[in-house]
C-alpha atoms as a PDB file:
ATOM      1  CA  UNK A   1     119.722 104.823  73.130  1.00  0.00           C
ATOM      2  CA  UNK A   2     116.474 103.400  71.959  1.00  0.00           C
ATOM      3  CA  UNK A   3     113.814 102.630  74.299  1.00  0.00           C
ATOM      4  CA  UNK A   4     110.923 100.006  74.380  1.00  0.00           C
ATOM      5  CA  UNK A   5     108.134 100.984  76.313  1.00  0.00           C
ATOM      6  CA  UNK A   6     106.439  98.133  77.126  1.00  0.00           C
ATOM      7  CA  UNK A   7     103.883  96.586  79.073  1.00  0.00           C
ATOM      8  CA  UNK A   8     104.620  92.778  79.544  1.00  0.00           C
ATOM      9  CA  UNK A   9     108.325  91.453  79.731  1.00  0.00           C
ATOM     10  CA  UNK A  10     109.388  88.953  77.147  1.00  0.00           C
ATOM     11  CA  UNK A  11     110.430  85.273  78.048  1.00  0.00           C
ATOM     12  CA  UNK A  12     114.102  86.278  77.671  1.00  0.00           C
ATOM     13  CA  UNK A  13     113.806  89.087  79.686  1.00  0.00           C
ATOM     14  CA  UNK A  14     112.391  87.266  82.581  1.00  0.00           C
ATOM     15  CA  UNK A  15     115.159  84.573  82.124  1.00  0.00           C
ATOM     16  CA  UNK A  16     117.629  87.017  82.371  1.00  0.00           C
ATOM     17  CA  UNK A  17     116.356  88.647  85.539  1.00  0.00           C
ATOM     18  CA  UNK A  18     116.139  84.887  86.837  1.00  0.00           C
ATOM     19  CA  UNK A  19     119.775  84.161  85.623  1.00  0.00           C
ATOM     20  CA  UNK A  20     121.238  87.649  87.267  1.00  0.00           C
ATOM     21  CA  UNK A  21     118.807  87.362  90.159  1.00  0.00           C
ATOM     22  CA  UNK A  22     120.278  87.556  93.699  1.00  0.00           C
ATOM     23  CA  UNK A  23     119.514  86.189  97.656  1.00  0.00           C
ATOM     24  CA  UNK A  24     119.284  89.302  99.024  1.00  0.00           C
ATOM     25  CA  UNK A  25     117.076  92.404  98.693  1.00  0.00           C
ATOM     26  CA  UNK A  26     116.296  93.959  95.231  1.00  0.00           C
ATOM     27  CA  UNK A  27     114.779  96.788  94.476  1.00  0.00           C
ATOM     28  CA  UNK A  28     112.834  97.202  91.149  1.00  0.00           C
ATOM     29  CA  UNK A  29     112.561 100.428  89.374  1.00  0.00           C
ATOM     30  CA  UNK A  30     109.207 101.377  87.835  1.00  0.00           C
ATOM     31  CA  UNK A  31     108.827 103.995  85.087  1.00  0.00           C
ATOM     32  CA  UNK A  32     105.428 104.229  84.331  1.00  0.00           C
ATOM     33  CA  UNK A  33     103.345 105.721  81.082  1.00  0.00           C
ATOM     34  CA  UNK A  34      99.546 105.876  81.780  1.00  0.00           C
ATOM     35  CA  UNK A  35      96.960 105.779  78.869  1.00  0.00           C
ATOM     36  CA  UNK A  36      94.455 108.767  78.114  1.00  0.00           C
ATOM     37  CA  UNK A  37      91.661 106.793  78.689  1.00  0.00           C
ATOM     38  CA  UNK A  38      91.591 103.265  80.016  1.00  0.00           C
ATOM     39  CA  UNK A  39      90.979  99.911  77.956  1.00  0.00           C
ATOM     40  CA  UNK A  40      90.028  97.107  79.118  1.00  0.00           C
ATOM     41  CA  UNK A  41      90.556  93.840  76.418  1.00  0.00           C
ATOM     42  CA  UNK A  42      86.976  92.582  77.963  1.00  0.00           C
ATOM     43  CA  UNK A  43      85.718  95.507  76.405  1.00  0.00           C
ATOM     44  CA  UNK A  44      83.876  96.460  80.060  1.00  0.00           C
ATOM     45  CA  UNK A  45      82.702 100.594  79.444  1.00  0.00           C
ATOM     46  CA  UNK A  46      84.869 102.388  82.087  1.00  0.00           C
ATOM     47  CA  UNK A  47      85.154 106.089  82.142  1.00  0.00           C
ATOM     48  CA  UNK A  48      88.131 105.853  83.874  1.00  0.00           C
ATOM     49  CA  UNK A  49      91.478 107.293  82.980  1.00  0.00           C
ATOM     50  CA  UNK A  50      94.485 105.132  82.582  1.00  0.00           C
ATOM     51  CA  UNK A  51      96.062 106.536  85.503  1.00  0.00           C
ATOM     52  CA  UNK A  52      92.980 106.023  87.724  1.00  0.00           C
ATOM     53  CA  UNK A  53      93.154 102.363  86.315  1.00  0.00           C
ATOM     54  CA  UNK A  54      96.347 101.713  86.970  1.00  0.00           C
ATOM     55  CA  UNK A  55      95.581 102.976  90.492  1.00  0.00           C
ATOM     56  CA  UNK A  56      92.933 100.140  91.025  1.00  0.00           C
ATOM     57  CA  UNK A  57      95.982  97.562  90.279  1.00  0.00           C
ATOM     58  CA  UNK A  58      98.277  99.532  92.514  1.00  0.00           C
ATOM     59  CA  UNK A  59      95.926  99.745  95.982  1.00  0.00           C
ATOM     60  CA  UNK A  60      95.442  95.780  95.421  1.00  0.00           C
ATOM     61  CA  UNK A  61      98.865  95.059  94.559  1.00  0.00           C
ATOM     62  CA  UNK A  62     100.570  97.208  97.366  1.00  0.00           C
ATOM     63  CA  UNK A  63      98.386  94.581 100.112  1.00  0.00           C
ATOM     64  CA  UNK A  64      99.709  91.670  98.614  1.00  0.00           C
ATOM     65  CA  UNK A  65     103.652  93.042  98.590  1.00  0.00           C
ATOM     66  CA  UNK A  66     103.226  93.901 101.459  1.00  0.00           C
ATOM     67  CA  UNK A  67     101.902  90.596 102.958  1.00  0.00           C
ATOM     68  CA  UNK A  68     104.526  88.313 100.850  1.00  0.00           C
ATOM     69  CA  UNK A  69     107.819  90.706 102.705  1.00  0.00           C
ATOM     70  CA  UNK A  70     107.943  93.725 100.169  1.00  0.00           C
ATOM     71  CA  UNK A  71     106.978  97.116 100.854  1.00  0.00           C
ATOM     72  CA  UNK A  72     107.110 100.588  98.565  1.00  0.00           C
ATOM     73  CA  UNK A  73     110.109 102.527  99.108  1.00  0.00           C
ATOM     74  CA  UNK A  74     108.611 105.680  96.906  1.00  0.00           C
ATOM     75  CA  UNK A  75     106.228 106.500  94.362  1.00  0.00           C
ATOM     76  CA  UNK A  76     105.467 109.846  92.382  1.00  0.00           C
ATOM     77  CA  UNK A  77     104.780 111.838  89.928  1.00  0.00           C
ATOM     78  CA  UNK A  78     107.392 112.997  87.064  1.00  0.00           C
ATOM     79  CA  UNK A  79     107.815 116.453  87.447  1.00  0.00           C
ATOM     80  CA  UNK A  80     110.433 117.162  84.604  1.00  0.00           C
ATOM     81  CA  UNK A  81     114.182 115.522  82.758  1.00  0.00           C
ATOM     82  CA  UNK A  82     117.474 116.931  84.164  1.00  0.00           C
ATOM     83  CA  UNK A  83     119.695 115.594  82.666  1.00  0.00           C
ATOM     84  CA  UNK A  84     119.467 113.905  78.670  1.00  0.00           C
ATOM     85  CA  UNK A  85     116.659 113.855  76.540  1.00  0.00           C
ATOM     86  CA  UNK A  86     113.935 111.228  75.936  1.00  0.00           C
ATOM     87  CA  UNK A  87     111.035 111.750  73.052  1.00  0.00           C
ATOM     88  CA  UNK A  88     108.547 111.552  76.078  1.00  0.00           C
ATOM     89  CA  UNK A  89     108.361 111.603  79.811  1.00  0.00           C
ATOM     90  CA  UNK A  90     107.019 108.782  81.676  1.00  0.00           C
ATOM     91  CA  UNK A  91     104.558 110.134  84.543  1.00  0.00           C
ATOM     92  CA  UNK A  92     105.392 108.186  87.578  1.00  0.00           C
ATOM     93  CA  UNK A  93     107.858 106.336  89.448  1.00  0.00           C
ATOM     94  CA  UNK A  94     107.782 103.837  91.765  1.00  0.00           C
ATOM     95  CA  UNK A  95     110.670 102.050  93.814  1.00  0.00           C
ATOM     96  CA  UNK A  96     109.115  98.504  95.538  1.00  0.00           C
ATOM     97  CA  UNK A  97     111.856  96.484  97.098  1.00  0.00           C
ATOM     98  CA  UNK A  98     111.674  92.901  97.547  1.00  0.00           C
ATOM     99  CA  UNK A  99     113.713  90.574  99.818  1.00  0.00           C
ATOM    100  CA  UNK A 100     115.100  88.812  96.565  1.00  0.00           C
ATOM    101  CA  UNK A 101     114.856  88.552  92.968  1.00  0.00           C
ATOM    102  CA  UNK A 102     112.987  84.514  93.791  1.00  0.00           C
ATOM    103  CA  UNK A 103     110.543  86.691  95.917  1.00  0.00           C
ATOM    104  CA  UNK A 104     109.936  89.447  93.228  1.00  0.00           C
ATOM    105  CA  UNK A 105     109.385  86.082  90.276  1.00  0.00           C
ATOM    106  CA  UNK A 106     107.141  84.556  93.392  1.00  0.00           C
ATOM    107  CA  UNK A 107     105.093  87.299  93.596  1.00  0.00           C
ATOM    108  CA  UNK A 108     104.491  88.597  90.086  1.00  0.00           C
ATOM    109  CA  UNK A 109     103.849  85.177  89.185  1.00  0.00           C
ATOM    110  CA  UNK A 110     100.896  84.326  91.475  1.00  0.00           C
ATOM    111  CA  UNK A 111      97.370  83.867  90.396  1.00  0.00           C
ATOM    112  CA  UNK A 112      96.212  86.928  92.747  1.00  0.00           C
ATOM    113  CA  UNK A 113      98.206  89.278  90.573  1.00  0.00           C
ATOM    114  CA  UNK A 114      97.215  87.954  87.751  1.00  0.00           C
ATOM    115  CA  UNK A 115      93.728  88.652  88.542  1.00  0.00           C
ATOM    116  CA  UNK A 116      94.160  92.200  89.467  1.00  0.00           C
ATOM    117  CA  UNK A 117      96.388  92.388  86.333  1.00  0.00           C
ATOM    118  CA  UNK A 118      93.630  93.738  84.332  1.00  0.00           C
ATOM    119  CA  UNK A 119      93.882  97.064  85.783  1.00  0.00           C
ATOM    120  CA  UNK A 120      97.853  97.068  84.998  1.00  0.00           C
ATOM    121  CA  UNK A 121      96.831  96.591  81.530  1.00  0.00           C
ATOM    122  CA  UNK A 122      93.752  98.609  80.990  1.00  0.00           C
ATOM    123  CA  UNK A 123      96.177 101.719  82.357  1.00  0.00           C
ATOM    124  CA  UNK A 124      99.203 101.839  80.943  1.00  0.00           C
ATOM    125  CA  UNK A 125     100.082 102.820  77.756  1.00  0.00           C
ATOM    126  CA  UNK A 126     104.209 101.245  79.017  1.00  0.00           C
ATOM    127  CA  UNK A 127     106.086 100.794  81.244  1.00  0.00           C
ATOM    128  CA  UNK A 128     110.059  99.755  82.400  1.00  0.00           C
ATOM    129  CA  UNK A 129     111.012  97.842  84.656  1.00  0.00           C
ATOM    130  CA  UNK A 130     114.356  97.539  86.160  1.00  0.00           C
ATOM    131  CA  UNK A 131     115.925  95.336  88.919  1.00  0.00           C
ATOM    132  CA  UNK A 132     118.678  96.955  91.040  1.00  0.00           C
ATOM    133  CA  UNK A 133     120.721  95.646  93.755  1.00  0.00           C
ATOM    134  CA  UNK A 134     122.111  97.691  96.646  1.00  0.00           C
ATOM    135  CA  UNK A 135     125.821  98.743  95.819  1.00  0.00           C
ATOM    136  CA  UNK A 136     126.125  96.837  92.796  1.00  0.00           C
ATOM    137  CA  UNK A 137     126.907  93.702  94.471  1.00  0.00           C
ATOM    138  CA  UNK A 138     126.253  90.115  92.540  1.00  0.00           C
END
C-alpha cells in the first residue's frame, strides 16, 4: 500500500467525498504528521514547533466546530503500530464528527478557516484525512 501524506486534498478528492457524502453524521479521521520546526509561507520568524503550530489552528478551529454542530470525539498522541508496518508513524490522531458530510464541506470551506489555515500549514509536515460513516451505512 502506498501512502500520500499530504496536506491539502486535491479537487477529485473533495468531489469524491461530495459524491459519497451522506445526511447523517460523519466522522472524519485525522492522522496527523507535525513538522520539526514550523514554516510559515509569509516567511513571519516563529520559533515555534510544528506541533505547537498546528495547535494554534486546532484551539481556533475546535470553537468554530463546535459552534457550526460538530464536536471532537478524541484526539492524541501516537504511542506505537500494532498491527502492519508503515515507513513512519504519524504523531496524532484526531476523530471530529460532523452532523453530515454538507456540514463537514460547509465548514472547511468557510472564510474563518481559511484564515486560521495558516497555522494548519505552517505545522504539518502531512496529514490524512478520512471520512467514515457509522456502521458502514450509505
Amino acid at each position: 500500500m502506498k501512502v500520500d501524506n499530504a496536506v491539502y486534498p486535491t479537487g477529485e478528492q473533495l468531489s469524491e467525498a461530495v459524491a459519497k457524502g451522506v445526511n447523517t453524521p460523519i466522522v472524519m479521521l485525522n492522522l496527523l504528521k507535525f513538522k520539526d520546526k514550523s514554516a510559515y509561507k509569509d516567511g513571519r520568524a516563529d520559533d515555534a514547533s510544528g506541533r505547537d503550530a498546528y495547535n494554534r489552528y486546532g484551539v481556533e478551529m475546535l470553537k468554530f466546530v463546535t459552534e457550526n454542530g460538530g464536536r471532537i470525539l478524541f484526539s492524541g498522541e501516537i504511542k506505537s503500530l500494532v498491527i502492519g508496518g508503515v515507513e513512519e508513524l504519524w504523531d496524532m490522531v484526531a476523530l471530529v464528527e460532523y452532523p453530515s458530510s454538507a456540514a463537514f464541506t460547509k465548514i472547511a470551506m468557510a472564510p474563518e478557516v481559511a484564515k486560521i489555515g495558516v497555522h494548519r500549514e505552517a505545522g504539518l509536515a502531512g496529514q490524512l484525512l478520512i471520512q467514515c460513516v457509522q456502521g458502514g451505512g450509505r
